[in-house]
N, C-alpha and C. Protein backbone atom coordinates (compact mmCIF):
# COMPACT_ATOMS: atom_id res chain seq x y z
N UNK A 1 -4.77 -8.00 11.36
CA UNK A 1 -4.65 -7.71 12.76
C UNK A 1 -3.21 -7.50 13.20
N UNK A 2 -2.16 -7.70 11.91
CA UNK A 2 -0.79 -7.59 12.42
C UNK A 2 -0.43 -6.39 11.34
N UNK A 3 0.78 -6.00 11.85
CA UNK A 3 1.64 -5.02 11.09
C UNK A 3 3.50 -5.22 11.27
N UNK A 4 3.90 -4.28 10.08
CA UNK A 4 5.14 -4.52 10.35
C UNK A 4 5.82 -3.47 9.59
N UNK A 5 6.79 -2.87 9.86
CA UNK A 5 7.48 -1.45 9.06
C UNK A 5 8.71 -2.45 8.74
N UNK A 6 9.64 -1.78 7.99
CA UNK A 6 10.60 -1.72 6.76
C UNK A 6 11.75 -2.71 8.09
N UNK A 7 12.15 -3.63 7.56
CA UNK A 7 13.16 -4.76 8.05
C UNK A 7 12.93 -4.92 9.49
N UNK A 8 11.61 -5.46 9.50
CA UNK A 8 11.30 -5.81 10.92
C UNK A 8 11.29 -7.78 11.15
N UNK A 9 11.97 -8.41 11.78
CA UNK A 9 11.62 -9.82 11.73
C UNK A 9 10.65 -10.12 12.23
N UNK A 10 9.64 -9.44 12.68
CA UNK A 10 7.94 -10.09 12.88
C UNK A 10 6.96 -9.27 12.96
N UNK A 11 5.82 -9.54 13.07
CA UNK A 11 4.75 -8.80 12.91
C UNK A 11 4.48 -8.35 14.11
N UNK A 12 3.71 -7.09 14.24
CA UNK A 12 3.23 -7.09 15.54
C UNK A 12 1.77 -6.69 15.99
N UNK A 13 1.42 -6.91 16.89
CA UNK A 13 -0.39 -7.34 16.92
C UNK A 13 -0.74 -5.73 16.78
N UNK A 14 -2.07 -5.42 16.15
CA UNK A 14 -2.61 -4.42 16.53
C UNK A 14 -3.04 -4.06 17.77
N UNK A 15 -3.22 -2.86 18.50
CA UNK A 15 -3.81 -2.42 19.72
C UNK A 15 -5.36 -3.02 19.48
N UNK A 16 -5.90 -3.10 20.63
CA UNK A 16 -7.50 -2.85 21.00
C UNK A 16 -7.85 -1.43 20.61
N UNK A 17 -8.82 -1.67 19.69
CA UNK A 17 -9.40 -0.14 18.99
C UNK A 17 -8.86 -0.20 17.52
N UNK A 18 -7.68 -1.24 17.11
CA UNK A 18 -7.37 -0.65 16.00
C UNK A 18 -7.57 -2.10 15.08
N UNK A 19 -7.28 -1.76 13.55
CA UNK A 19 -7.37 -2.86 13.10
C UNK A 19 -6.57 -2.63 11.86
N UNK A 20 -5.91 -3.83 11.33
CA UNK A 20 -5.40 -3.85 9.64
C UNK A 20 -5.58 -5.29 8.83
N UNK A 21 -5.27 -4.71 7.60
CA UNK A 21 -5.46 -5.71 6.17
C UNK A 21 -4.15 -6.72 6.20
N UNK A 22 -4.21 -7.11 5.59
CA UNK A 22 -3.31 -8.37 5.55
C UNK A 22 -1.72 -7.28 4.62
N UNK A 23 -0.55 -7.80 4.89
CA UNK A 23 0.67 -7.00 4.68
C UNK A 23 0.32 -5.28 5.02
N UNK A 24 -0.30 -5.30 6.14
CA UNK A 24 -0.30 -3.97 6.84
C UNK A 24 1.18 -3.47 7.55
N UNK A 25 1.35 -2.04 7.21
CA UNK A 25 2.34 -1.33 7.29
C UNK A 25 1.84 -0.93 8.57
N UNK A 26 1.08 -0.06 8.82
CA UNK A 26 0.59 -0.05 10.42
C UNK A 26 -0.78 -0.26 10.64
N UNK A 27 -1.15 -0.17 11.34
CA UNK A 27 -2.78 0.31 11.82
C UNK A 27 -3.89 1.13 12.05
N UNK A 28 -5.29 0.75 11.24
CA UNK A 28 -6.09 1.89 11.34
C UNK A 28 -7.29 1.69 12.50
N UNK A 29 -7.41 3.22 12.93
CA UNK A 29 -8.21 3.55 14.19
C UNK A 29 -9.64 3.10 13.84
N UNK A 30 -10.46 2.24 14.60
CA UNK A 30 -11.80 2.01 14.23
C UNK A 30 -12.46 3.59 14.67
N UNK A 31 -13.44 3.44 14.00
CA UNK A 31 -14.43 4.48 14.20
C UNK A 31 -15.25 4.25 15.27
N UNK A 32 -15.75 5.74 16.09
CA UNK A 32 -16.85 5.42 16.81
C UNK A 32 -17.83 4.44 16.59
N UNK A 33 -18.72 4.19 17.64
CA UNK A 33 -19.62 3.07 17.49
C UNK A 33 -18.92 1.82 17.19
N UNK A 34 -18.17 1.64 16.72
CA UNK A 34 -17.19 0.00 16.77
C UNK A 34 -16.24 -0.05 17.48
N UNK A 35 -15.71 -1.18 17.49
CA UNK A 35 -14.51 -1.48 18.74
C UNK A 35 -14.07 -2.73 17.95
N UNK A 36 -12.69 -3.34 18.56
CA UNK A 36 -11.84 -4.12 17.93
C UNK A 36 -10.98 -4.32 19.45
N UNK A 37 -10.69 -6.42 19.87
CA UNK A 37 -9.63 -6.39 20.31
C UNK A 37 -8.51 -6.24 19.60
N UNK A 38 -7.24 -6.68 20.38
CA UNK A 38 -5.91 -6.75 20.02
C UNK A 38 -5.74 -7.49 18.45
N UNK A 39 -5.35 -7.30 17.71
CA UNK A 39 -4.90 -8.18 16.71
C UNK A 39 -6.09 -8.40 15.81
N UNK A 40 -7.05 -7.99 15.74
CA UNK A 40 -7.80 -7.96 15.18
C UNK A 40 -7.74 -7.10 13.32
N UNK A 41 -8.50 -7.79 12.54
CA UNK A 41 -8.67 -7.74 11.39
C UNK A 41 -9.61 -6.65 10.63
N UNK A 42 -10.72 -6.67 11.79
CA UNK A 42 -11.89 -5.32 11.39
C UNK A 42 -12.13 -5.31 12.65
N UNK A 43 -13.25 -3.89 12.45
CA UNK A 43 -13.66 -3.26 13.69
C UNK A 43 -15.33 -4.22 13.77
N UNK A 44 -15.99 -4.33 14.60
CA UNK A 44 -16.86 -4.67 14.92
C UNK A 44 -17.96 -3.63 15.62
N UNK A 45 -19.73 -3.81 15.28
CA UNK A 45 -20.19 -2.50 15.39
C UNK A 45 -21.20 -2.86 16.75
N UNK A 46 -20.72 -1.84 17.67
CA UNK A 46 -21.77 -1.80 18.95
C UNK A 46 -22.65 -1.97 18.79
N UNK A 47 -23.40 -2.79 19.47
CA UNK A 47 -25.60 -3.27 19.63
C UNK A 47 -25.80 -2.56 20.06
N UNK A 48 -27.19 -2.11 20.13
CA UNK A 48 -28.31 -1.08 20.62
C UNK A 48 -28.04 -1.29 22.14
N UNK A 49 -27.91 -0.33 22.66
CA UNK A 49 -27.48 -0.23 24.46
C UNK A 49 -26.78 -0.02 24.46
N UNK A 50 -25.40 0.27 23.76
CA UNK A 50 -24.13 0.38 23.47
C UNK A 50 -23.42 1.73 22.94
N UNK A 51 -22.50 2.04 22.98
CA UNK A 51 -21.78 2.99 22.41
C UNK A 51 -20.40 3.17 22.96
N UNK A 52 -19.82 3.70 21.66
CA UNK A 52 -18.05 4.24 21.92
C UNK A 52 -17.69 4.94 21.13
N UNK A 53 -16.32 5.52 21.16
CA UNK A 53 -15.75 6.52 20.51
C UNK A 53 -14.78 6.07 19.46
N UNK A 54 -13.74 6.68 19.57
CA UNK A 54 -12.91 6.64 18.23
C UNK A 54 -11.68 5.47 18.96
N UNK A 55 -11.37 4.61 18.52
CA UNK A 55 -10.34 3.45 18.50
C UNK A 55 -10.76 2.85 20.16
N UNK A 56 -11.82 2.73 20.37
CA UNK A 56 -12.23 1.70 21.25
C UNK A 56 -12.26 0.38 21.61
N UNK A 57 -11.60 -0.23 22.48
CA UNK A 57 -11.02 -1.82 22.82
C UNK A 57 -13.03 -2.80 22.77
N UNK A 58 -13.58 -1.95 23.59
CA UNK A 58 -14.91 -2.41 23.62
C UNK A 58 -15.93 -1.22 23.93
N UNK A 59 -17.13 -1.75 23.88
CA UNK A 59 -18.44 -1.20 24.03
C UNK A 59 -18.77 -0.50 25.59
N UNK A 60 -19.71 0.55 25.61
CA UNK A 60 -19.97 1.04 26.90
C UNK A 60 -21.09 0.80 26.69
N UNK A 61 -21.76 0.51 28.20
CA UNK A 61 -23.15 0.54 28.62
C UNK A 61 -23.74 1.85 28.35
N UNK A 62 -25.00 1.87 27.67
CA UNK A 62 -25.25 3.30 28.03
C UNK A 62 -26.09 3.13 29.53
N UNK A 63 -26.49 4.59 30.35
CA UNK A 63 -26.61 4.23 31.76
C UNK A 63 -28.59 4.12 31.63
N UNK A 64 -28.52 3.77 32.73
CA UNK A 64 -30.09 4.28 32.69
C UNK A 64 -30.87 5.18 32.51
N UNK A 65 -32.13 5.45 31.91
CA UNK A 65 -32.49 6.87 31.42
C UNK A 65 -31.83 6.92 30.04
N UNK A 66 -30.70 6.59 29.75
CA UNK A 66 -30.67 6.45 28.04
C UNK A 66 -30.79 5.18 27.30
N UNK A 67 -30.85 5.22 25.68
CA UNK A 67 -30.93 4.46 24.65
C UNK A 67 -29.58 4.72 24.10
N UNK A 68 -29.25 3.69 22.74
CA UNK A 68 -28.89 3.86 21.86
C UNK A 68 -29.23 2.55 21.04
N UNK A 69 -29.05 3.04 19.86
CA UNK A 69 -28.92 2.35 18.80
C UNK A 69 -27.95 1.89 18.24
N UNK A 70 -27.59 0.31 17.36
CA UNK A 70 -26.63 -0.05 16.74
C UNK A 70 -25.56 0.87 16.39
N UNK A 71 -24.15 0.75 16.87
CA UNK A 71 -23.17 1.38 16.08
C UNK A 71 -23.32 3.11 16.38
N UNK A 72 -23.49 3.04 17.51
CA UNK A 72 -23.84 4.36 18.18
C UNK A 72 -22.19 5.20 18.85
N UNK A 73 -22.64 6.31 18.99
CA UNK A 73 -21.20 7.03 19.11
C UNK A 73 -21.38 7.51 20.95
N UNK A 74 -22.66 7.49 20.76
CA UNK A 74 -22.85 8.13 21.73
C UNK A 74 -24.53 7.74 22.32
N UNK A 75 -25.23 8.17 23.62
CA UNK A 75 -26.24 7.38 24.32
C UNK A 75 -27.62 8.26 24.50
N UNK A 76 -28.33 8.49 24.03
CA UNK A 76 -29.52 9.35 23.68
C UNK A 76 -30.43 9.35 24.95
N UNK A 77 -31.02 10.60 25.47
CA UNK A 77 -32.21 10.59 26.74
C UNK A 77 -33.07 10.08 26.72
N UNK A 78 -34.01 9.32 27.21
CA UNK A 78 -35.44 8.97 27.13
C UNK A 78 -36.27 10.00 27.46
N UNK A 79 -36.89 10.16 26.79
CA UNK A 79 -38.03 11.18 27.05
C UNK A 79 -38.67 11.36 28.66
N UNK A 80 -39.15 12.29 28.75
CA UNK A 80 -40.38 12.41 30.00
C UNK A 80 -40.86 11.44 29.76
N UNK A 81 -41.87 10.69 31.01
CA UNK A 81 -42.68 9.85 30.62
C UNK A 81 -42.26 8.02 29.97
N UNK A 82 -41.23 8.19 29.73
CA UNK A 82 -40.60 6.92 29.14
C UNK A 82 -39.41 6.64 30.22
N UNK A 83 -38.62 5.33 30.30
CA UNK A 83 -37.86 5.20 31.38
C UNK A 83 -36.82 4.00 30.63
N UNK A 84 -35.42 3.29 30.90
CA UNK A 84 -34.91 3.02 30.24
C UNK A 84 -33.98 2.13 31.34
N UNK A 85 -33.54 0.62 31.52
CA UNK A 85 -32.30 0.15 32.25
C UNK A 85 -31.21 0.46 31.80
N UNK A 86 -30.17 0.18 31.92
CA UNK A 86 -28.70 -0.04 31.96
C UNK A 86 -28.67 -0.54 30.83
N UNK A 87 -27.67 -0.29 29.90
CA UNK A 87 -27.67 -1.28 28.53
C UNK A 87 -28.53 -1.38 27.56
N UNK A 88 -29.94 -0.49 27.55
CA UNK A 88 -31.03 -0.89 26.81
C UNK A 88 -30.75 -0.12 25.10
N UNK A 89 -31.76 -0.72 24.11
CA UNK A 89 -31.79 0.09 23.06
C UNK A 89 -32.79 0.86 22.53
N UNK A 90 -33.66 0.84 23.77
CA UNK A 90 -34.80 1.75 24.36
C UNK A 90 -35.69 2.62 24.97
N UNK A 91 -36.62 3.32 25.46
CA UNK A 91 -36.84 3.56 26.24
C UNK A 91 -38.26 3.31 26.26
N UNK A 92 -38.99 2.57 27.18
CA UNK A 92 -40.58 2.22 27.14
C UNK A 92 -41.20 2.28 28.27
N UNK A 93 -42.14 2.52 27.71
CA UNK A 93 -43.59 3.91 28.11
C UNK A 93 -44.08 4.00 29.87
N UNK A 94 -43.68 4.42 30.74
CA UNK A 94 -44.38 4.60 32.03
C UNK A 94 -46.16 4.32 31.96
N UNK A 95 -46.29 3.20 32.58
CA UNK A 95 -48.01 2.66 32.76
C UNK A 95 -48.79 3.79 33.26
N UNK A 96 -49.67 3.72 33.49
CA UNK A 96 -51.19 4.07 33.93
C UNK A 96 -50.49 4.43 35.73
N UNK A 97 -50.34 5.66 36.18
CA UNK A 97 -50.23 5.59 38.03
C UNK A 97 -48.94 6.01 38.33
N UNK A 98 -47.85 5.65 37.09
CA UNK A 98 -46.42 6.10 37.51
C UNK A 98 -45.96 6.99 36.19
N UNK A 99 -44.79 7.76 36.52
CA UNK A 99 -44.42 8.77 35.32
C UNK A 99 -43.00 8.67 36.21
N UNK A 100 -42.17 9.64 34.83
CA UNK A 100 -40.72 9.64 34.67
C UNK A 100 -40.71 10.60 34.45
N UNK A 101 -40.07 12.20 35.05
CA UNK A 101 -39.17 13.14 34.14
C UNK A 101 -38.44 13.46 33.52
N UNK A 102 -37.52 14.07 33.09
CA UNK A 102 -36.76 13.94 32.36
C UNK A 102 -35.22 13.17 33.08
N UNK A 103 -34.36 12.61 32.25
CA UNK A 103 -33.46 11.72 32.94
C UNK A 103 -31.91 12.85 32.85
């Protein structure tokens, strides 16, 4: 989670989004779908409802009307007919009397 270049007297923390190995020279960008605070060692992978991009501090909600899945880059539509909260890693089924169009 630290780094340090050529005659430096200390280490210094990685950004949020990034992460390194132990005697790290600098820091590498987590990948979409994971995120990493400050100083951190590895990237960690977004839960279902979740998603982010490339060197992300943390996770986004996906909105309502979408899904996602674990370690997601990005937040998928719910179908017609299916409907979805804030955050979910789903979208499930409109009952008998009510329906959903497309989101």
């Amino acid at each position: 989670g630290k780094y340090s270049g050529n005659s430096e007297g200390e280490c210094t923390d990685c950004r949020a989004g990034e992460y390194s190995y132990p005697a790290a020279s600098s820091c590498i960008s987590c990948n979409a779908g994971t995120f990493s605070g400050v100083g951190q060692s590895n990237c960690s992978i977004c839960i279902g409802g979740k998603y982010s991009g490339n060197s992300e501090g943390e996770c986004t909600d996906c909105r309502a009307g979408e899904y996602s899945y674990p370690a997601a880059s990005s937040c998928i539509s719910c179908n017609a007919g299916t409907f979805s909260g804030v955050g979910q890693s789903n979208c499930s089924i409109c009952i008998g009397g009510k329906y959903s169009g497309n989101s």
